[in-house]
C-alpha atoms as a PDB file:
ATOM      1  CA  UNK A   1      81.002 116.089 106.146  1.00  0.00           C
ATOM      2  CA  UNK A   2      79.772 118.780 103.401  1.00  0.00           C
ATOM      3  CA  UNK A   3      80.063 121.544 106.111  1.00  0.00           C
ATOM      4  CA  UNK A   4      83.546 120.769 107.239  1.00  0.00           C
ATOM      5  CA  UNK A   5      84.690 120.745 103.398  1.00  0.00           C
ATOM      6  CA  UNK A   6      82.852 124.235 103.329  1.00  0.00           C
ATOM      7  CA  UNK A   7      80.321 123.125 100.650  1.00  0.00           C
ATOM      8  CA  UNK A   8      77.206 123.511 102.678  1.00  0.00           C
ATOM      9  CA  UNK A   9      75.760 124.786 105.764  1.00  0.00           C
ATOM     10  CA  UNK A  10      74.057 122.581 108.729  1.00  0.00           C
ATOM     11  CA  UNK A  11      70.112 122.174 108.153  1.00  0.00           C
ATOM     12  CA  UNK A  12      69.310 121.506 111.940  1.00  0.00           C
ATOM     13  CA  UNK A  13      69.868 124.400 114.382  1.00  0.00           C
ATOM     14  CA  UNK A  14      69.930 124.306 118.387  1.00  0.00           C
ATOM     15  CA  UNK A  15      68.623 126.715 120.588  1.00  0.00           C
ATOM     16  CA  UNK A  16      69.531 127.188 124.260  1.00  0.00           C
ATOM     17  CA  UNK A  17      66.779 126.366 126.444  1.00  0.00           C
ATOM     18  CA  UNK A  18      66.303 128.205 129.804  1.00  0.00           C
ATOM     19  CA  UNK A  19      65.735 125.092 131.550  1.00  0.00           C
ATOM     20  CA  UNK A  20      68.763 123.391 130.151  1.00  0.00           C
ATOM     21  CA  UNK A  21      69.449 121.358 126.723  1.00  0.00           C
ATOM     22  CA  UNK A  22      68.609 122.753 123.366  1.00  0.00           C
ATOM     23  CA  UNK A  23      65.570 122.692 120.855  1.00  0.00           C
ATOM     24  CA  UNK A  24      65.996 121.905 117.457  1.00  0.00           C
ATOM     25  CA  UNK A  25      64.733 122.961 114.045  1.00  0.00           C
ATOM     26  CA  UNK A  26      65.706 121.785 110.688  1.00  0.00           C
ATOM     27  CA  UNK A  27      65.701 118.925 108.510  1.00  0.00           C
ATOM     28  CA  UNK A  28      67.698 115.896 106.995  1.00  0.00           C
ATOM     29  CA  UNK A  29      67.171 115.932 103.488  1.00  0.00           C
ATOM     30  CA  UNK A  30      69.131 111.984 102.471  1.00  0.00           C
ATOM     31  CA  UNK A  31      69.564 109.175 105.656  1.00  0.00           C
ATOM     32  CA  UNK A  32      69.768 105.854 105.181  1.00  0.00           C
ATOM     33  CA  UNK A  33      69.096 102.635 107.360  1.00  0.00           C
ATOM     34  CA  UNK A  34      66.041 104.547 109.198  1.00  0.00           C
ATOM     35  CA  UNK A  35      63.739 101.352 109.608  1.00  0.00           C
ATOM     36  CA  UNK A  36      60.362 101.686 109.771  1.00  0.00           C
ATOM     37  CA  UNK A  37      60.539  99.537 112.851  1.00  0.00           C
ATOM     38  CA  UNK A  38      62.592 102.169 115.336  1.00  0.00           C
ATOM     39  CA  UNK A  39      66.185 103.581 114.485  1.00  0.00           C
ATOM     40  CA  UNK A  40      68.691 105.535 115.776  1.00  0.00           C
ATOM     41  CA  UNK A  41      69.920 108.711 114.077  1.00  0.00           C
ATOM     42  CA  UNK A  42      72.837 110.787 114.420  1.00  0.00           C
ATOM     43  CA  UNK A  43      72.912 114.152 112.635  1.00  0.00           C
ATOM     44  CA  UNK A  44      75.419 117.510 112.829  1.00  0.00           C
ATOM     45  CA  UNK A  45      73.761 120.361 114.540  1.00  0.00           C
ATOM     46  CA  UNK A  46      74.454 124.298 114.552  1.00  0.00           C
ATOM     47  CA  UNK A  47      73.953 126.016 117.451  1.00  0.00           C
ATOM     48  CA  UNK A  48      71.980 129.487 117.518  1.00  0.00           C
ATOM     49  CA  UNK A  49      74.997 131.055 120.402  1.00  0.00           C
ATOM     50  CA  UNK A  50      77.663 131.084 118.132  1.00  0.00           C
ATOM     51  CA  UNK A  51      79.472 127.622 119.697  1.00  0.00           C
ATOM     52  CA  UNK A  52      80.982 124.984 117.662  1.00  0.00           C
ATOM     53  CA  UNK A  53      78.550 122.526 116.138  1.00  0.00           C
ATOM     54  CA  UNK A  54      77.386 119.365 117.861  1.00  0.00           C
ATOM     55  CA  UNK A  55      76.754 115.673 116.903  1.00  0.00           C
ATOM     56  CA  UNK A  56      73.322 114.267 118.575  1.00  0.00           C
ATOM     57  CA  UNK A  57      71.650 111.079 118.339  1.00  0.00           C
ATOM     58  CA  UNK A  58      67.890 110.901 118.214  1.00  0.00           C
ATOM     59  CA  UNK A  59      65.746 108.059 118.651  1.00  0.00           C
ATOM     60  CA  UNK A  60      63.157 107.816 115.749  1.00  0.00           C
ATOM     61  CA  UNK A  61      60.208 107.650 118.805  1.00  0.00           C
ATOM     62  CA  UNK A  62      61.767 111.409 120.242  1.00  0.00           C
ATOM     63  CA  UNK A  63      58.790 113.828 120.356  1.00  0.00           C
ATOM     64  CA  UNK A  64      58.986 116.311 117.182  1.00  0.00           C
ATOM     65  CA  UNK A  65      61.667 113.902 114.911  1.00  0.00           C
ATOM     66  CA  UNK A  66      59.302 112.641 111.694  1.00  0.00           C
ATOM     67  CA  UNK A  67      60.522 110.335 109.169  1.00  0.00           C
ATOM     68  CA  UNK A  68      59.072 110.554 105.558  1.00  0.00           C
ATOM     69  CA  UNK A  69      58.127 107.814 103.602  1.00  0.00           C
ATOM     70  CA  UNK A  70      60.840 105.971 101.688  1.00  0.00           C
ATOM     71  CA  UNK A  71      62.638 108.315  98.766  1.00  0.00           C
ATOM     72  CA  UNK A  72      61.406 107.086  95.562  1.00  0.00           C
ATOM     73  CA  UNK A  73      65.182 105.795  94.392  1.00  0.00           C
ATOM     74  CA  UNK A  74      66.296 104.382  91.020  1.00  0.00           C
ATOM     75  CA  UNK A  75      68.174 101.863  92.668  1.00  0.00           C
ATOM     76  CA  UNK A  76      68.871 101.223  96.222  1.00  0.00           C
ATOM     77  CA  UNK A  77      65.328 100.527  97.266  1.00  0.00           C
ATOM     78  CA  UNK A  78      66.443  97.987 100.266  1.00  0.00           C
ATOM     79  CA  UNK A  79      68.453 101.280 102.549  1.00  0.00           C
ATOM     80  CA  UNK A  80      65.598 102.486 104.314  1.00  0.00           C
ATOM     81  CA  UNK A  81      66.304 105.914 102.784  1.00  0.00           C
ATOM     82  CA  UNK A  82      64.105 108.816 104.012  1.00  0.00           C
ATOM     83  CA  UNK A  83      64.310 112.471 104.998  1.00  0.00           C
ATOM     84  CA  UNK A  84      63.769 113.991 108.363  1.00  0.00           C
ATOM     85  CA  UNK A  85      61.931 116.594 110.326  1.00  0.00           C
ATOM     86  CA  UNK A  86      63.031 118.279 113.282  1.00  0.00           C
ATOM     87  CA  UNK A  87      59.996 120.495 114.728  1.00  0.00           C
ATOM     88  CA  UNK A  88      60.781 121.764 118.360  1.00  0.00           C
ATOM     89  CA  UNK A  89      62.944 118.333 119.339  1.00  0.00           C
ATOM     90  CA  UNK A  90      63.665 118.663 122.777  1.00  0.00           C
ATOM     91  CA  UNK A  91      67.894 117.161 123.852  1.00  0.00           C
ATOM     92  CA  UNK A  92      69.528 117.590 126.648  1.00  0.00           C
ATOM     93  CA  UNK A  93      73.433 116.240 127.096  1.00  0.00           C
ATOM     94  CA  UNK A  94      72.103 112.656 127.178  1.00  0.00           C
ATOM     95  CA  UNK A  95      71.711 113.045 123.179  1.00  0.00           C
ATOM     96  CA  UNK A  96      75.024 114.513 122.571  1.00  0.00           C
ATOM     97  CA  UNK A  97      77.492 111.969 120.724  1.00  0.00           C
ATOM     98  CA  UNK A  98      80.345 115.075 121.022  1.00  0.00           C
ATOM     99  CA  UNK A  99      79.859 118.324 121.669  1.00  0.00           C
ATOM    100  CA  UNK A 100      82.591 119.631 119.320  1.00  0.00           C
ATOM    101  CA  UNK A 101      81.493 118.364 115.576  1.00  0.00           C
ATOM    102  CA  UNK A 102      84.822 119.875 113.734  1.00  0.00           C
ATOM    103  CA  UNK A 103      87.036 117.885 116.059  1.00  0.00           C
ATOM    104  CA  UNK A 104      85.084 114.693 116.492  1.00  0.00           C
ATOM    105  CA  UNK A 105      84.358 113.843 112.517  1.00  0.00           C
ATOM    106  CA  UNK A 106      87.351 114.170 111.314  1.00  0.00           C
ATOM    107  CA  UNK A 107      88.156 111.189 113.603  1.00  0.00           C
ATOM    108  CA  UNK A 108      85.332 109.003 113.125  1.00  0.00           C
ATOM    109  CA  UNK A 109      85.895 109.965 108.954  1.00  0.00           C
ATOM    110  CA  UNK A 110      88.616 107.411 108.141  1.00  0.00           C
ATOM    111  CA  UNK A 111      86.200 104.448 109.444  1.00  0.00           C
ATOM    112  CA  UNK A 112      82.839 106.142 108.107  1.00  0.00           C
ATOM    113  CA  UNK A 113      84.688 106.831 104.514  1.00  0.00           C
ATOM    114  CA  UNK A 114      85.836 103.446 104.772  1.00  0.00           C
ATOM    115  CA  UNK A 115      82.423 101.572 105.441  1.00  0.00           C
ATOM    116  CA  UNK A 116      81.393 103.217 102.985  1.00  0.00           C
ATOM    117  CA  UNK A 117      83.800 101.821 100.030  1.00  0.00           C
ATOM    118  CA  UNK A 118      81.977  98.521 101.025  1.00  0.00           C
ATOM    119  CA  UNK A 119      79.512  99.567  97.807  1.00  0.00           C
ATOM    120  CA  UNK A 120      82.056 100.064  95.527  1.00  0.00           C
ATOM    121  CA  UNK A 121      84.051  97.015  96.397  1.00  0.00           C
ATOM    122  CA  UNK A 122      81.690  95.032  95.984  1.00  0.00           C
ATOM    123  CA  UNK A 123      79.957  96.270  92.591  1.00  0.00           C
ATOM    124  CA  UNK A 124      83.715  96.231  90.998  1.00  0.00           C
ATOM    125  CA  UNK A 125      84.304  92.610  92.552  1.00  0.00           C
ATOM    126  CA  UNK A 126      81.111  91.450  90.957  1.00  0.00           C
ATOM    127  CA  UNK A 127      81.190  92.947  87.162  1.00  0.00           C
ATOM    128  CA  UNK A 128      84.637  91.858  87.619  1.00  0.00           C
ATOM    129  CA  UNK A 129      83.795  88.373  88.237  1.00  0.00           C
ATOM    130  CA  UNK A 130      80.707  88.588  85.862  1.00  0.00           C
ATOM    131  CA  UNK A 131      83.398  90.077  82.969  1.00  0.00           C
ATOM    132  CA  UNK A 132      85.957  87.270  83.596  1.00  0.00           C
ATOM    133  CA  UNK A 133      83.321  84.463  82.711  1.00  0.00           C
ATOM    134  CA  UNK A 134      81.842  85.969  79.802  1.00  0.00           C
ATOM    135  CA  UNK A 135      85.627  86.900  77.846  1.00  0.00           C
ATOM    136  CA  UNK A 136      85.683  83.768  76.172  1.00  0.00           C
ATOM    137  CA  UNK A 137      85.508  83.241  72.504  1.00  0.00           C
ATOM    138  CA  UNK A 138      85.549  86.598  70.386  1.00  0.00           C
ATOM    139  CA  UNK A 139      86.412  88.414  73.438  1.00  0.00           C
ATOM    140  CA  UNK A 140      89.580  87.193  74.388  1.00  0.00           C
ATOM    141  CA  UNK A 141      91.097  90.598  74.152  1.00  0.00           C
ATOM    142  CA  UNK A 142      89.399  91.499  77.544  1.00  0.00           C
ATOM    143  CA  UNK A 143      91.851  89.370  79.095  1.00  0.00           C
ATOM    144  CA  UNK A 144      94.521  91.699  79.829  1.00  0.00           C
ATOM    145  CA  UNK A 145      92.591  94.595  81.024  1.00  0.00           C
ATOM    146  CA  UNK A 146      90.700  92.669  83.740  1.00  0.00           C
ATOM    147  CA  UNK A 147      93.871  91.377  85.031  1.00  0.00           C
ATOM    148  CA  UNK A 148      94.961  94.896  85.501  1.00  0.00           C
ATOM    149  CA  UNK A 149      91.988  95.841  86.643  1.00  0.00           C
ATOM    150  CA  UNK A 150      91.523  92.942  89.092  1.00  0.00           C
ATOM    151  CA  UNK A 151      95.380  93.861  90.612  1.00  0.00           C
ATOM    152  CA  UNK A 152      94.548  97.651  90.916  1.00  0.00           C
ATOM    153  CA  UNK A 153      91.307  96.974  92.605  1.00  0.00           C
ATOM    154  CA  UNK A 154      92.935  94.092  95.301  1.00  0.00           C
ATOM    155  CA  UNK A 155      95.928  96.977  95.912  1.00  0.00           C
ATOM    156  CA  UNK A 156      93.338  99.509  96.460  1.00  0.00           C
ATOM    157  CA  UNK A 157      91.422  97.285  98.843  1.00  0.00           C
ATOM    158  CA  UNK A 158      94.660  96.481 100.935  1.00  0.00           C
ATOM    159  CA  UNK A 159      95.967 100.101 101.013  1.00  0.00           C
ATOM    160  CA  UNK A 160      92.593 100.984 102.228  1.00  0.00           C
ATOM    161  CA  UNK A 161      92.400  98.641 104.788  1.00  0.00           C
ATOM    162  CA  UNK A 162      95.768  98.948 106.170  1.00  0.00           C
ATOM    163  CA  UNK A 163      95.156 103.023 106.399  1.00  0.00           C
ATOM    164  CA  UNK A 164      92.093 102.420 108.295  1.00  0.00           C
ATOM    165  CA  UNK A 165      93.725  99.858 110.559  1.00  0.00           C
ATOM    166  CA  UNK A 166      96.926 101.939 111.148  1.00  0.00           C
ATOM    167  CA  UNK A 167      95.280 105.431 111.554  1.00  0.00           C
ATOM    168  CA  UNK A 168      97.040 106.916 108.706  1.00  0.00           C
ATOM    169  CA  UNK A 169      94.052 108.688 107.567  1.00  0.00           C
ATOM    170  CA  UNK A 170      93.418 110.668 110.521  1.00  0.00           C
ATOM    171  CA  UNK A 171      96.242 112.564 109.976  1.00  0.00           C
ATOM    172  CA  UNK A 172      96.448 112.643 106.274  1.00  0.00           C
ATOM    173  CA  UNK A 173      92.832 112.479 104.866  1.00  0.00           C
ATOM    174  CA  UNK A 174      93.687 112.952 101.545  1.00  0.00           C
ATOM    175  CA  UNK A 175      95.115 109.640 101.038  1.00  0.00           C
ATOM    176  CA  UNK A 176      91.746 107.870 102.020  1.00  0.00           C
ATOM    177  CA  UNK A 177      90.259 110.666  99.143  1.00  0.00           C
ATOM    178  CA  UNK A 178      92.455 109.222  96.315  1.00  0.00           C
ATOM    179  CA  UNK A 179      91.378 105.587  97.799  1.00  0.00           C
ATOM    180  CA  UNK A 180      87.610 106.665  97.321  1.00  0.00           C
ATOM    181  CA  UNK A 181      88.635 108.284  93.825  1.00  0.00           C
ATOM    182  CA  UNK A 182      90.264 105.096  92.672  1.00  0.00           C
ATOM    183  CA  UNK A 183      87.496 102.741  93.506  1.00  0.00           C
ATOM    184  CA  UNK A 184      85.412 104.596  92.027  1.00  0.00           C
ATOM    185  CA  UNK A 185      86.867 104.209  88.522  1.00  0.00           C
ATOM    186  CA  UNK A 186      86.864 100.360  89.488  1.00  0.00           C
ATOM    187  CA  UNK A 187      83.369 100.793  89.415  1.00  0.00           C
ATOM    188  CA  UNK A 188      83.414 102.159  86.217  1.00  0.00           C
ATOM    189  CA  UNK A 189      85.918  99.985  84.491  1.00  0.00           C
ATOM    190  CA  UNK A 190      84.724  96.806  85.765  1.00  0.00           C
ATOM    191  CA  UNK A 191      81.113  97.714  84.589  1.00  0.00           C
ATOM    192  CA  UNK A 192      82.200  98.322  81.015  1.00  0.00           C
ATOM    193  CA  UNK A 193      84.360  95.085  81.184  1.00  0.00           C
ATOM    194  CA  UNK A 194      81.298  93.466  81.832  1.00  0.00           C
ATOM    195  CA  UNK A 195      78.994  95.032  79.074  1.00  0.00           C
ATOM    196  CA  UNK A 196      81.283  94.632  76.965  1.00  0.00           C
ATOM    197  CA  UNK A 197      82.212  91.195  77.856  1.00  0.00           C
ATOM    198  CA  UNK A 198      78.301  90.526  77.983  1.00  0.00           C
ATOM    199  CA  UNK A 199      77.002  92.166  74.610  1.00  0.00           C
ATOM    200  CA  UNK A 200      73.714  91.887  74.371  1.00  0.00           C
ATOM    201  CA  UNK A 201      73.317  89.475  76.819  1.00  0.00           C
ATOM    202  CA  UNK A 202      73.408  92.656  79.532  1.00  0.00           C
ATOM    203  CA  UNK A 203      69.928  93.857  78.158  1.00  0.00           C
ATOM    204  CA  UNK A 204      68.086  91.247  78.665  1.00  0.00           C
ATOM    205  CA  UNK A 205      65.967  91.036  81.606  1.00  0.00           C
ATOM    206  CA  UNK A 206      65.514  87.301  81.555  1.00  0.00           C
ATOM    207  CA  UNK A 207      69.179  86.535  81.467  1.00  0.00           C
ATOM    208  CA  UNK A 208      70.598  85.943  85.254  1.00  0.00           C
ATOM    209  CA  UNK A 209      73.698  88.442  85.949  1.00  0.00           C
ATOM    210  CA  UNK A 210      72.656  91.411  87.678  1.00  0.00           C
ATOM    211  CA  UNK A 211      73.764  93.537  85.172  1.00  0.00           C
ATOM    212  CA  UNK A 212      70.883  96.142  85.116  1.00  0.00           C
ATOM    213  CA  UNK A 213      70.736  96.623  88.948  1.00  0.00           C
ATOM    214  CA  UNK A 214      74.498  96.703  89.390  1.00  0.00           C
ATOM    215  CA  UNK A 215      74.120  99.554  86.532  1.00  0.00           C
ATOM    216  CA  UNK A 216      71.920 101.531  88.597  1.00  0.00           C
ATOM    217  CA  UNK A 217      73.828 100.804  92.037  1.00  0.00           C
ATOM    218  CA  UNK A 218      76.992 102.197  90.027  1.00  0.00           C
ATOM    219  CA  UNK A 219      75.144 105.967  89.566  1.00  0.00           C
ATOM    220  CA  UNK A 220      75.012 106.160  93.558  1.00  0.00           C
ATOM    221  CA  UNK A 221      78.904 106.316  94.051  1.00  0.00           C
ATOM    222  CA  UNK A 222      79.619 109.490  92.177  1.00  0.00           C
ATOM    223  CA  UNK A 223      76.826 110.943  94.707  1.00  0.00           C
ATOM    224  CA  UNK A 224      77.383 110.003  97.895  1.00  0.00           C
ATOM    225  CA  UNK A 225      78.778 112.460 100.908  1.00  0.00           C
ATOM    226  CA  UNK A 226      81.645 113.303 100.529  1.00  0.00           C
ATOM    227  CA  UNK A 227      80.716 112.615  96.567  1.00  0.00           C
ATOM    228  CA  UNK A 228      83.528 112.174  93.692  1.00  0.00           C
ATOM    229  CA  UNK A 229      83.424 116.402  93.096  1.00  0.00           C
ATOM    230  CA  UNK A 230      83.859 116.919  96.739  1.00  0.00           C
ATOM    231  CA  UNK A 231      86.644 114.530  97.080  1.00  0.00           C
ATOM    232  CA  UNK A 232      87.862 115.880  93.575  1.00  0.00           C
ATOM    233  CA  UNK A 233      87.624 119.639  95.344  1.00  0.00           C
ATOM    234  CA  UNK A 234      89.482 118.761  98.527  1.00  0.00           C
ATOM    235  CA  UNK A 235      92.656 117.276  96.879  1.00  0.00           C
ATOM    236  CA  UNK A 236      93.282 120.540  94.694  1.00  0.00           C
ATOM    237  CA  UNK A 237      92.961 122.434  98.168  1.00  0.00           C
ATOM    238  CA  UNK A 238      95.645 119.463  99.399  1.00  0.00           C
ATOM    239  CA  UNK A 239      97.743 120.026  95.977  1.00  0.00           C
ATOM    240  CA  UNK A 240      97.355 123.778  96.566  1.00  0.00           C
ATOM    241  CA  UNK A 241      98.258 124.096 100.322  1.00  0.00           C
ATOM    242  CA  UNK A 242     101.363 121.734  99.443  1.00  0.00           C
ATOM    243  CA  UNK A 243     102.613 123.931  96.728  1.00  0.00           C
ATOM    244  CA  UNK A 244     102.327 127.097  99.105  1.00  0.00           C
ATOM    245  CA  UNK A 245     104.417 125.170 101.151  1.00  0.00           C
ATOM    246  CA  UNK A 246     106.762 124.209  99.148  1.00  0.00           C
ATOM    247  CA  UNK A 247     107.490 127.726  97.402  1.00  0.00           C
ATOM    248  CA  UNK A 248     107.804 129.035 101.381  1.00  0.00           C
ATOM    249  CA  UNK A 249     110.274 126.303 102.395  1.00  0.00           C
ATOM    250  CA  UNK A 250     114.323 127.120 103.065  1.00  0.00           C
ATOM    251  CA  UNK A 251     116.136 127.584  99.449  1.00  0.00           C
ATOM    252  CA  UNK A 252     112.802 126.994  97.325  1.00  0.00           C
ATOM    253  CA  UNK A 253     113.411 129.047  94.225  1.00  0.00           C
END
């Protein structure tokens, strides 16, 4: 996703074999859900020829593919996070998940981004609920912002939904970027709705709530690919390419 935004390059490269297939080098610094007890992983791949890159899946038992030990996290402990090796992995077209990368993510993006809002819905939902119990006496004044807050973050939900469900977001991607953006500062708000909400209460490691680990949780959504800057740096190309447009349209001034 970084390398079709034009923020990175590939870390795994392919190279022709005489026999047939490809060999690959490289590494995958971040992957999630690679259990310890066999796992399937798919990965972007750049190809030594000059061809378009390709998306293979590797079994975690393929000759050369090592898995490190778990990344030593603040929070998140429970993904089965890791980084991979690639040293002289042998494919052939059995491996390949598409051979064209730039026209087969965009695709699979809108569903991919969207699983992946399952985090942030969640955190909001539950400082949200967490804040609405604890407004009571002295704190009534929370009232009004986590109504507003609960309404944004249902409308969200149900726009992103609906976008995945309809397609909408294969064609215009940038609408499923300003769904990310937005419940993202759900996040945010619903977290300080609950320490605030909490008081002191939210330090304390004997008092049930979750507050602490939710805290930590929140510090993964800025982060993750395509992260808040890359989303951020996307919609000004949108905004940009729009206003070109625009200016070059019939009778623009």
């Amino acid at each position: 996703m970084k390398f079709l935004s034009g923020i990175e390059s590939l870390n795994i490269r392919a190279a022709n074999r005489p026999e047939g297939g490809w060999v690959l080098q490289g590494s995958v610094p971040w992957c999630t859900n690679l259990r310890k007890e066999g796992f399937l992983a798919a990965m972007a791949v750049a190809r030594e020829d000059g061809s378009p890159p390709m998306v293979v899946a590797l079994p975690s038992d393929r000759l050369g593919l090592q898995r490190s030990p778990d990344l030593d996290l603040i929070a998140l402990r429970g993904t089965n996070t890791a980084s991979l090796q690639l040293r002289d992995v042998v494919i052939d077209g059995g491996d390949l998940l598409a051979e064209k990368a730039p026209a087969f993510l965009p695709r699979v993006r809108p569903a991919f981004l969207g699983l992946q809002c399952g985090l942030s819905i969640g955190l909001a939902r539950a400082s949200h609920a967490v804040a609405g119990q604890r407004a009571g006496a002295g704190r009534h004044v929370l009232q009004a912002p986590l109504q507003v807050l609960g309404q944004r973050l249902d409308a969200t939900v149900h726009a992103l939904k609906a976008g995945v469900d309809s397609g909408l977001f294969v064609a215009e991607p940038h609408r499923l970027f300003r769904l990310r953006l937005d419940l993202h500062e759900c996040v945010q708000q619903a977290l300080q709705l609950e320490l605030q909400a909490s008081g002191g209460r939210a330090y304390h490691r004997d008092v049930p709530g979750g507050f602490a680990r939710r805290w930590r949780e929140s510090a993964f959504i800025p982060i993750v690919t395509p992260s808040v800057t890359q989303l951020l740096g996307e919609l000004e190309k949108q905004a940009a390419r729009e206003a070109e447009a625009a200016a070059s349209a019939p009778g623009a001034a």
